[in-house]
N, C-alpha and C. Protein backbone atom coordinates (compact mmCIF):
# COMPACT_ATOMS: atom_id res chain seq x y z
N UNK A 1 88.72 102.71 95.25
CA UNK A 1 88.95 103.69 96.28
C UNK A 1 88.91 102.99 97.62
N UNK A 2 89.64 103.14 98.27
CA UNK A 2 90.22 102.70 99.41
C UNK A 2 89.05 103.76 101.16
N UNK A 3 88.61 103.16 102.00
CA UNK A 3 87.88 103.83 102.89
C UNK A 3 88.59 103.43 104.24
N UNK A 4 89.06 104.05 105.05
CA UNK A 4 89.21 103.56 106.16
C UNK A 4 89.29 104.38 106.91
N UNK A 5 88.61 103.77 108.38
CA UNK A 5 88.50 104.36 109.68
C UNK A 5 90.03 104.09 110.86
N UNK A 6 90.36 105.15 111.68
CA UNK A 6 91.34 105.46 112.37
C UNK A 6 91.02 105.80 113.75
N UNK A 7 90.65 105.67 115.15
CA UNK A 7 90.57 106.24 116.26
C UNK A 7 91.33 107.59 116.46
N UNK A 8 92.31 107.92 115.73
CA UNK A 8 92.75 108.80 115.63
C UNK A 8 93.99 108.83 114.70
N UNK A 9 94.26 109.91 114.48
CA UNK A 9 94.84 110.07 113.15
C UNK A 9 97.20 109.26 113.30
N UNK A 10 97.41 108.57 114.54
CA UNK A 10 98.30 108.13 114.31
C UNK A 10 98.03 106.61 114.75
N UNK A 11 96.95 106.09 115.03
CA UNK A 11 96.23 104.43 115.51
C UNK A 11 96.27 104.09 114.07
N UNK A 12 96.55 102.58 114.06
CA UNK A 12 96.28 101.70 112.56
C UNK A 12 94.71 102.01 112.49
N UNK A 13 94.49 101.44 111.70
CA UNK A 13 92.92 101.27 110.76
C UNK A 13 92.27 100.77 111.75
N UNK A 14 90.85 100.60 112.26
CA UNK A 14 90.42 100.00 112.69
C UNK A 14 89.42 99.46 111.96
N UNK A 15 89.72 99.56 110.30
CA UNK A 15 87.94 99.31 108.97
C UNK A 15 89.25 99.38 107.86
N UNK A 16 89.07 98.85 106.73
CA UNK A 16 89.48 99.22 105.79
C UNK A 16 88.48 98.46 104.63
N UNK A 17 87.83 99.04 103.90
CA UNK A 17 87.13 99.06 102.74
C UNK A 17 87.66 99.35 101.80
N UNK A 18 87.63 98.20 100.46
CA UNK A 18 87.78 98.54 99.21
C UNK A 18 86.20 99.37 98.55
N UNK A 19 85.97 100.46 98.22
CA UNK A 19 84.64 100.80 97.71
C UNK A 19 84.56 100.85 96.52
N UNK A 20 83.77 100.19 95.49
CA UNK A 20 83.59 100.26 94.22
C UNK A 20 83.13 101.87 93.49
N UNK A 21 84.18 102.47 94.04
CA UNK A 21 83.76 103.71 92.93
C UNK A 21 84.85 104.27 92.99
N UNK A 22 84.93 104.95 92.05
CA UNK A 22 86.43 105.54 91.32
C UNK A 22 86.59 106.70 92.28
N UNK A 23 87.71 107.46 91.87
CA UNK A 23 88.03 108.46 93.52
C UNK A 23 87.17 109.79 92.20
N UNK A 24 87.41 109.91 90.60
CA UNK A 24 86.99 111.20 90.01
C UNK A 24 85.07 110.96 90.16
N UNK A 25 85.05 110.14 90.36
CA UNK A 25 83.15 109.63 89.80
C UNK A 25 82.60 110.39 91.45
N UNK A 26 83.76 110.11 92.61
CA UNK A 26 83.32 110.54 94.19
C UNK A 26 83.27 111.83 94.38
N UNK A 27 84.06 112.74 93.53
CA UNK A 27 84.76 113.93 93.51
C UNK A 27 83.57 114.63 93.07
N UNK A 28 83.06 114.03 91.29
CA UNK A 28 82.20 115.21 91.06
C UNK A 28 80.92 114.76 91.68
N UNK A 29 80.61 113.81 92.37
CA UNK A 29 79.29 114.16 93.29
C UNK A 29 79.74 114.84 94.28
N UNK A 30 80.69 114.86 94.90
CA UNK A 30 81.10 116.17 96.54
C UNK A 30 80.81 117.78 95.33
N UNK A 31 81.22 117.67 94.22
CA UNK A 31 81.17 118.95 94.12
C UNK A 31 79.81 119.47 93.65
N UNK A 32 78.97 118.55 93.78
CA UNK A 32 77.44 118.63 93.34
C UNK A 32 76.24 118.83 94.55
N UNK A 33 77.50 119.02 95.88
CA UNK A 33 76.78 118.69 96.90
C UNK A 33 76.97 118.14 98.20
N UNK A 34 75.46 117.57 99.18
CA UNK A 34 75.91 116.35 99.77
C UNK A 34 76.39 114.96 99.06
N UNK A 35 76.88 114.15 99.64
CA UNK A 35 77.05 113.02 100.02
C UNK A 35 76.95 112.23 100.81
N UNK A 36 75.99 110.90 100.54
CA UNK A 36 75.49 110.21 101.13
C UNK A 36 75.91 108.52 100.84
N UNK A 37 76.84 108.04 101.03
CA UNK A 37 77.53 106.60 101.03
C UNK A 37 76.43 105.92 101.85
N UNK A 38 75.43 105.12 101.34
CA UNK A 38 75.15 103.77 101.90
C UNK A 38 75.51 102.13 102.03
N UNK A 39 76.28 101.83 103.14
CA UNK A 39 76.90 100.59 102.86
C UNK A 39 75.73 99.42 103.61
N UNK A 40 75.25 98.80 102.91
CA UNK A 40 73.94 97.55 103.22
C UNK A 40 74.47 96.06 103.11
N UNK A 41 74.24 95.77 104.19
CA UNK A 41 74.67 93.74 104.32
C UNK A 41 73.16 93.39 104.97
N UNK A 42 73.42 92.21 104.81
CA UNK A 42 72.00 91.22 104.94
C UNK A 42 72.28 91.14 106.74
N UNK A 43 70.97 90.97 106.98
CA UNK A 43 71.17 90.30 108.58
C UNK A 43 71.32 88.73 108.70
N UNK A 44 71.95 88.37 109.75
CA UNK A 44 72.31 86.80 109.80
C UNK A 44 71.68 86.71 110.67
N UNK A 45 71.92 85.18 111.29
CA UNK A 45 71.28 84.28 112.24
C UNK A 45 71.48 84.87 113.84
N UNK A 46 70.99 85.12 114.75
CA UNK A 46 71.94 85.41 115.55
C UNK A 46 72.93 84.74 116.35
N UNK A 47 73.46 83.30 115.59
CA UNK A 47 74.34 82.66 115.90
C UNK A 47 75.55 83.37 115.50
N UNK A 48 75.46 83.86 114.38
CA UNK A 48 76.36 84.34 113.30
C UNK A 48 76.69 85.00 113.24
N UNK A 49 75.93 86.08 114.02
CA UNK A 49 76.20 87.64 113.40
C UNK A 49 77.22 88.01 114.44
N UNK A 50 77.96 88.93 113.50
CA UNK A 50 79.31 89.72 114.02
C UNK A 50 78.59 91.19 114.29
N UNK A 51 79.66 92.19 115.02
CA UNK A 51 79.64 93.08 115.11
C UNK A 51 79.61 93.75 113.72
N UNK A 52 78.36 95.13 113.60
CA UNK A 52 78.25 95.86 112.64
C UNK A 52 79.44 95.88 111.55
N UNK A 53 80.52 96.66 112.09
CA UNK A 53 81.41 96.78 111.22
C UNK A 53 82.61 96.02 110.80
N UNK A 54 82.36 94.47 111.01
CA UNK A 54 83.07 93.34 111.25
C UNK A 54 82.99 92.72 110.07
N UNK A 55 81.15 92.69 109.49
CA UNK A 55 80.81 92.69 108.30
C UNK A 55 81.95 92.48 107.38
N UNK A 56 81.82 91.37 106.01
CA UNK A 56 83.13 91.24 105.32
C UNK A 56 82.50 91.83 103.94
N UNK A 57 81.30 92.58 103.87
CA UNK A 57 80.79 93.01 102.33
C UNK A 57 79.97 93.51 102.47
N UNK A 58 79.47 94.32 101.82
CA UNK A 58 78.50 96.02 101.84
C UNK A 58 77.97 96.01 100.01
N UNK A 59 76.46 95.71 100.25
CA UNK A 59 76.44 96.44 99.16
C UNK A 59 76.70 98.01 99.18
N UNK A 60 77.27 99.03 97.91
CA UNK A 60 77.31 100.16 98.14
C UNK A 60 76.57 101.22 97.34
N UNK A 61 75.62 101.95 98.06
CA UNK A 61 74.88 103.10 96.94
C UNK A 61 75.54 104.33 97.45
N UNK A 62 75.58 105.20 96.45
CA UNK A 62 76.16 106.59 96.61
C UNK A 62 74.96 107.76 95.96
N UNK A 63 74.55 108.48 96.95
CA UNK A 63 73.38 109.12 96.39
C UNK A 63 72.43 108.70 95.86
N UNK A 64 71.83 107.38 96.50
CA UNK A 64 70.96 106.76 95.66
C UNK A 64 71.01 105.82 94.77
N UNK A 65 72.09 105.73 93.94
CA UNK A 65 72.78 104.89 93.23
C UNK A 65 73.85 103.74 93.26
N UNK A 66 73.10 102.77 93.02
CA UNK A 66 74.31 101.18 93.40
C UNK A 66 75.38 101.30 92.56
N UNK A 67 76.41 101.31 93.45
CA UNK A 67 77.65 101.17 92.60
C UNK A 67 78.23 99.20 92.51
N UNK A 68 78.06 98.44 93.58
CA UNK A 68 78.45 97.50 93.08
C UNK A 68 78.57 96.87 94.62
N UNK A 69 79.49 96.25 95.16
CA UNK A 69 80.25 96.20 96.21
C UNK A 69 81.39 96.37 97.23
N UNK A 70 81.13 97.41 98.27
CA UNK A 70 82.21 97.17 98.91
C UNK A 70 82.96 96.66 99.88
N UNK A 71 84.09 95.85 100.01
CA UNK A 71 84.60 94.65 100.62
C UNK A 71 85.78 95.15 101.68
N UNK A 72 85.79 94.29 102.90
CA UNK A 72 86.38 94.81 103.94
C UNK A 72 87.50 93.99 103.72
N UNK A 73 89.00 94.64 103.99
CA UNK A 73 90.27 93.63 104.00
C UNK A 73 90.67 94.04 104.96
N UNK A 74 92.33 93.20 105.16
CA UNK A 74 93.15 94.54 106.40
C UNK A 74 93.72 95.16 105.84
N UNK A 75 94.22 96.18 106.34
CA UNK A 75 95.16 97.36 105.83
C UNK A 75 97.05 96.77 105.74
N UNK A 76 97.13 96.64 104.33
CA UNK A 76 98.55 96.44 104.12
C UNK A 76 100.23 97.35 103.87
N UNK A 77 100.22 97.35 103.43
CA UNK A 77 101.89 97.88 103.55
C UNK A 77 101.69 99.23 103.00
N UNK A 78 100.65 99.54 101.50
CA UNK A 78 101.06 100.17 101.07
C UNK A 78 99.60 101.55 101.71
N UNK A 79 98.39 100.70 102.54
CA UNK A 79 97.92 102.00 103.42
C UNK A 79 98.48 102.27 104.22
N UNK A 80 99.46 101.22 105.09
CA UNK A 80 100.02 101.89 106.34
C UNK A 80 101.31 103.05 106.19
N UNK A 81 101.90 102.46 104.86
CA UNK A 81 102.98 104.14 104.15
C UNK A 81 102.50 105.37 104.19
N UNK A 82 101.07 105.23 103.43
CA UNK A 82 100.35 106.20 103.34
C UNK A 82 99.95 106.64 104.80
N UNK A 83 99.19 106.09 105.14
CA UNK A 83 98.79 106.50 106.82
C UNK A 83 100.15 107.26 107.54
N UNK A 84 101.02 106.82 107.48
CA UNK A 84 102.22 107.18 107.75
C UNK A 84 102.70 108.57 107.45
N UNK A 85 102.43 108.92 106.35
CA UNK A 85 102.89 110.13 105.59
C UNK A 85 101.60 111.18 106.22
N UNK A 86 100.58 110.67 106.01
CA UNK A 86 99.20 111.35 106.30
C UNK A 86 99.21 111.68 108.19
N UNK A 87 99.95 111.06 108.48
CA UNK A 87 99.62 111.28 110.11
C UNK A 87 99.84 112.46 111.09
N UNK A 88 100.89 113.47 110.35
CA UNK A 88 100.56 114.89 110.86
C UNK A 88 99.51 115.52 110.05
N UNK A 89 98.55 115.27 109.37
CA UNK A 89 97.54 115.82 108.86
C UNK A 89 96.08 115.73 109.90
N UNK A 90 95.60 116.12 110.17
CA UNK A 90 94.47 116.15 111.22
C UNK A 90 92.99 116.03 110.24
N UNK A 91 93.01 117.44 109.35
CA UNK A 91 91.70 117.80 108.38
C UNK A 91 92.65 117.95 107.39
N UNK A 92 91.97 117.57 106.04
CA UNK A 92 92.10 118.42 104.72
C UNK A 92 91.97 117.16 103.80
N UNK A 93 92.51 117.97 102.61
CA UNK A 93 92.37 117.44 101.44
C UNK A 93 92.99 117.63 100.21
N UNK A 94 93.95 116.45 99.64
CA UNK A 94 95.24 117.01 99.01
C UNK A 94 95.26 115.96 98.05
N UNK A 95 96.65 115.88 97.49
CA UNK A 95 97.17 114.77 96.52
C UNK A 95 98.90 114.47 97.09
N UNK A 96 98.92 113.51 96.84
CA UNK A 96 100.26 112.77 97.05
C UNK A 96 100.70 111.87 95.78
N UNK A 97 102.17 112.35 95.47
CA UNK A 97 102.57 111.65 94.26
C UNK A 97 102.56 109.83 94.66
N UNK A 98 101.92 109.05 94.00
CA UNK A 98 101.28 107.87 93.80
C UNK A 98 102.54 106.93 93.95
N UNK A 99 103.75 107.43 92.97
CA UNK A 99 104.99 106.71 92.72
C UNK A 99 105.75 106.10 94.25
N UNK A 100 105.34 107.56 95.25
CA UNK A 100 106.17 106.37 96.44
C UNK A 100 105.07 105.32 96.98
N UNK A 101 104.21 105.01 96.78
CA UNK A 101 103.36 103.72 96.93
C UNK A 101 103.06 103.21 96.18
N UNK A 102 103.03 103.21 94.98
CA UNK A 102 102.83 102.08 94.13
C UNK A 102 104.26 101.88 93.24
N UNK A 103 103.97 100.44 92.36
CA UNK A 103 105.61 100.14 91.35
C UNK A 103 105.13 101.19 89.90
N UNK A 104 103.77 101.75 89.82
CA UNK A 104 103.53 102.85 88.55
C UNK A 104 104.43 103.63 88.11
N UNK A 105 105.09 103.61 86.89
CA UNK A 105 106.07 104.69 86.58
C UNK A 105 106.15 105.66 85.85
N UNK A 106 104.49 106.71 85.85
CA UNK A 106 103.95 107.55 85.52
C UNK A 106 103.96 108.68 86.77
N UNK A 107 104.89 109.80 86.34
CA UNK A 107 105.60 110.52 87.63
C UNK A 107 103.95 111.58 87.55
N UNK A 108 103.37 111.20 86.74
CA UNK A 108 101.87 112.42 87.15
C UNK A 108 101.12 111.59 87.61
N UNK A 109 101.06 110.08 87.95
CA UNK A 109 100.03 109.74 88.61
C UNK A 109 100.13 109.78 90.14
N UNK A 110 98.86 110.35 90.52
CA UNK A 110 99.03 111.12 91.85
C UNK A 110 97.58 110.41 92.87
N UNK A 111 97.97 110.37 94.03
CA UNK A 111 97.11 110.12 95.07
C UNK A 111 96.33 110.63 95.99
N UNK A 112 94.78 111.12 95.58
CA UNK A 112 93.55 111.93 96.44
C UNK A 112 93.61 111.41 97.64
N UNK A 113 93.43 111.86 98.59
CA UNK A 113 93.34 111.74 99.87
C UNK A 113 92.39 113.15 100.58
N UNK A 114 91.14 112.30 101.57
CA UNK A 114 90.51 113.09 102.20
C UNK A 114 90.66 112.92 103.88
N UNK A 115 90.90 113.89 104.27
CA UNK A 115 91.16 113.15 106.09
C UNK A 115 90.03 114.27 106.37
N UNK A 116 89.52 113.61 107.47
CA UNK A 116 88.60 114.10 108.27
C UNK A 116 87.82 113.62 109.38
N UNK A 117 87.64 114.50 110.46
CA UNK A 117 86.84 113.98 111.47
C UNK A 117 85.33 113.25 111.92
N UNK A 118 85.07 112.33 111.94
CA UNK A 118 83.46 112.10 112.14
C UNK A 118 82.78 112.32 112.96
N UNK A 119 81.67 112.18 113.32
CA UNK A 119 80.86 112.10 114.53
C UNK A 119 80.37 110.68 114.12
N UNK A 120 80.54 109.99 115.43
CA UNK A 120 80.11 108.19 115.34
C UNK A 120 78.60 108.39 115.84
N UNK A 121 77.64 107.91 114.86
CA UNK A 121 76.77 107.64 115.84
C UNK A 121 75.82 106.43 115.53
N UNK A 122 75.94 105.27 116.86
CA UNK A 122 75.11 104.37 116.88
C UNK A 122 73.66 103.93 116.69
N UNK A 123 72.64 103.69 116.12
CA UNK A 123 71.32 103.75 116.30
C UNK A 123 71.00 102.65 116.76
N UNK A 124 71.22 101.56 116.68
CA UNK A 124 71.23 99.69 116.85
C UNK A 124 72.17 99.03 116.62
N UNK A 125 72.09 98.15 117.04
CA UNK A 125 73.26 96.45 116.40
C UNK A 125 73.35 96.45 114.59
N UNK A 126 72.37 97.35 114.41
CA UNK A 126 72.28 96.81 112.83
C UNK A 126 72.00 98.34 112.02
N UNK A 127 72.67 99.72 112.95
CA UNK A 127 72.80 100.49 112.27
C UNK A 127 73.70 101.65 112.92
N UNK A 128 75.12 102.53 112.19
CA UNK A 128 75.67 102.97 112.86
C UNK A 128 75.97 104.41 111.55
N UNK A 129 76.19 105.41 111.48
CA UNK A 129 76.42 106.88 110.80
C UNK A 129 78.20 107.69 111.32
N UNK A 130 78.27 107.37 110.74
CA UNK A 130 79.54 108.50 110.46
C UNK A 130 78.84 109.84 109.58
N UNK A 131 79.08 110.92 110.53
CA UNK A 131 78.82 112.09 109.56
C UNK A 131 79.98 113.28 109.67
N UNK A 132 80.50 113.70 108.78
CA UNK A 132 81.83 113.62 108.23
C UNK A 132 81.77 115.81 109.51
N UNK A 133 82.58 115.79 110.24
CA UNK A 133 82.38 117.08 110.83
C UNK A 133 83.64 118.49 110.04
N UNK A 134 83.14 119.42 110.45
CA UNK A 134 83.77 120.28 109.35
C UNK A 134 83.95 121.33 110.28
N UNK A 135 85.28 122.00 110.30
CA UNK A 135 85.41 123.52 110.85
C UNK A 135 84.03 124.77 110.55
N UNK A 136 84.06 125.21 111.57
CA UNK A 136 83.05 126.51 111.65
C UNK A 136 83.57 127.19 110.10
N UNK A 137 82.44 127.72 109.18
CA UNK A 137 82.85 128.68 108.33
C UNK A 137 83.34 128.12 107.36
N UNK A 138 83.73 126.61 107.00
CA UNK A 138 84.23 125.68 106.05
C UNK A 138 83.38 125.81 104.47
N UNK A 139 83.50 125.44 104.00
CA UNK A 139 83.14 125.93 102.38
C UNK A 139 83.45 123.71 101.77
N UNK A 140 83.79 123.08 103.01
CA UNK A 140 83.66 121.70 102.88
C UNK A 140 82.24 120.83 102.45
N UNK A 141 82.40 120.31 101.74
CA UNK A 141 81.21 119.60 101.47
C UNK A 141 80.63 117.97 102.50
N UNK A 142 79.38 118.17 102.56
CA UNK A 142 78.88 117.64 104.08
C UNK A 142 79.17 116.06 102.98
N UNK A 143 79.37 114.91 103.83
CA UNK A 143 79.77 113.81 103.91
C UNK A 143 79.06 112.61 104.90
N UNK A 144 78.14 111.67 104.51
CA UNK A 144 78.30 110.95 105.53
C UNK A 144 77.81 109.73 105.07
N UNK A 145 78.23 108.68 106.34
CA UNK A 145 78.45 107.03 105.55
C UNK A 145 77.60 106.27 106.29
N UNK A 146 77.04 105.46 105.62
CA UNK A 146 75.70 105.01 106.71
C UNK A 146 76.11 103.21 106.65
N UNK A 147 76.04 102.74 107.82
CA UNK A 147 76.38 101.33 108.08
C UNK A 147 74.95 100.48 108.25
N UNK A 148 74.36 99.81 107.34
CA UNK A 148 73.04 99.00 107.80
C UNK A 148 72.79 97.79 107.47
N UNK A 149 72.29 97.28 108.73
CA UNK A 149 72.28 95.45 108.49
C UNK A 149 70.89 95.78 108.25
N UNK A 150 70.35 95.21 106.74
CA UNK A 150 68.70 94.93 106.87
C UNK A 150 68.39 93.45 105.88
């Protein structure tokens, strides 16, 4: 599953994360609830250290639970299509047939996509929260991604 951050919904990526967890394994914890993504890297030297989200690897827990690692790349051809298609979308949450981005030639394999707004918020050099914001009256499930150097 693919994660990435946008300044706004027609700006390239400014994050793109590969996250080690499947998009159905993400699904039935949202429908169980909150969600709570913890992404954890080691602290470096302070010769070394980059900006928080510069970071090139995250361990990742989801509700408590280590899923494995997730790894920062840039965003290539086939997120920026997507981004592309997605960019009059502001909020929501849908599927897109898979076939115009990938060479798959299974016309039911299809592509989850969640867009949504955050609230950024900084605590230190070595800790930053995205918490996922939701229309008044929403029936959306709360979301949020925690960035920590420890």
């Amino acid at each position: 599953m693919s994660f990435s951050i946008q300044q706004t919904n027609k700006t390239l990526p400014t994050l793109v994360l590969d996250l080690p967890i499947q998009t159905h394994v993400l699904q039935k914890e949202m429908n169980v609830g909150m969600v709570r993504i913890a992404l954890e890297c080691e602290k470096r030297d302070e010769k070394e250290k980059k900006g928080l989200l510069e970071e090139p690897m995250w361990d990742m827990f989801c509700n408590g639970k280590k899923y494995g690692y997730a790894v920062k790349r840039e965003a290539d051809e086939v997120d920026l299509s997507i981004m592309e298609v997605l960019k009059v979308i502001t909020m929501g949450v849908g599927v897109l047939p898979s076939t115009e981005f990938s060479d798959g030639d299974d016309p039911d394999d299809e592509l989850a996509y969640t867009r949504a707004n955050f609230d950024h918020v900084v605590g230190s050099k070595d800790s930053e929260t995205l918490y996922m914001l939701c229309p008044e009256g929403s029936n959306v499930l709360d979301l949020s991604v925690f960035f920590v150097r420890i």
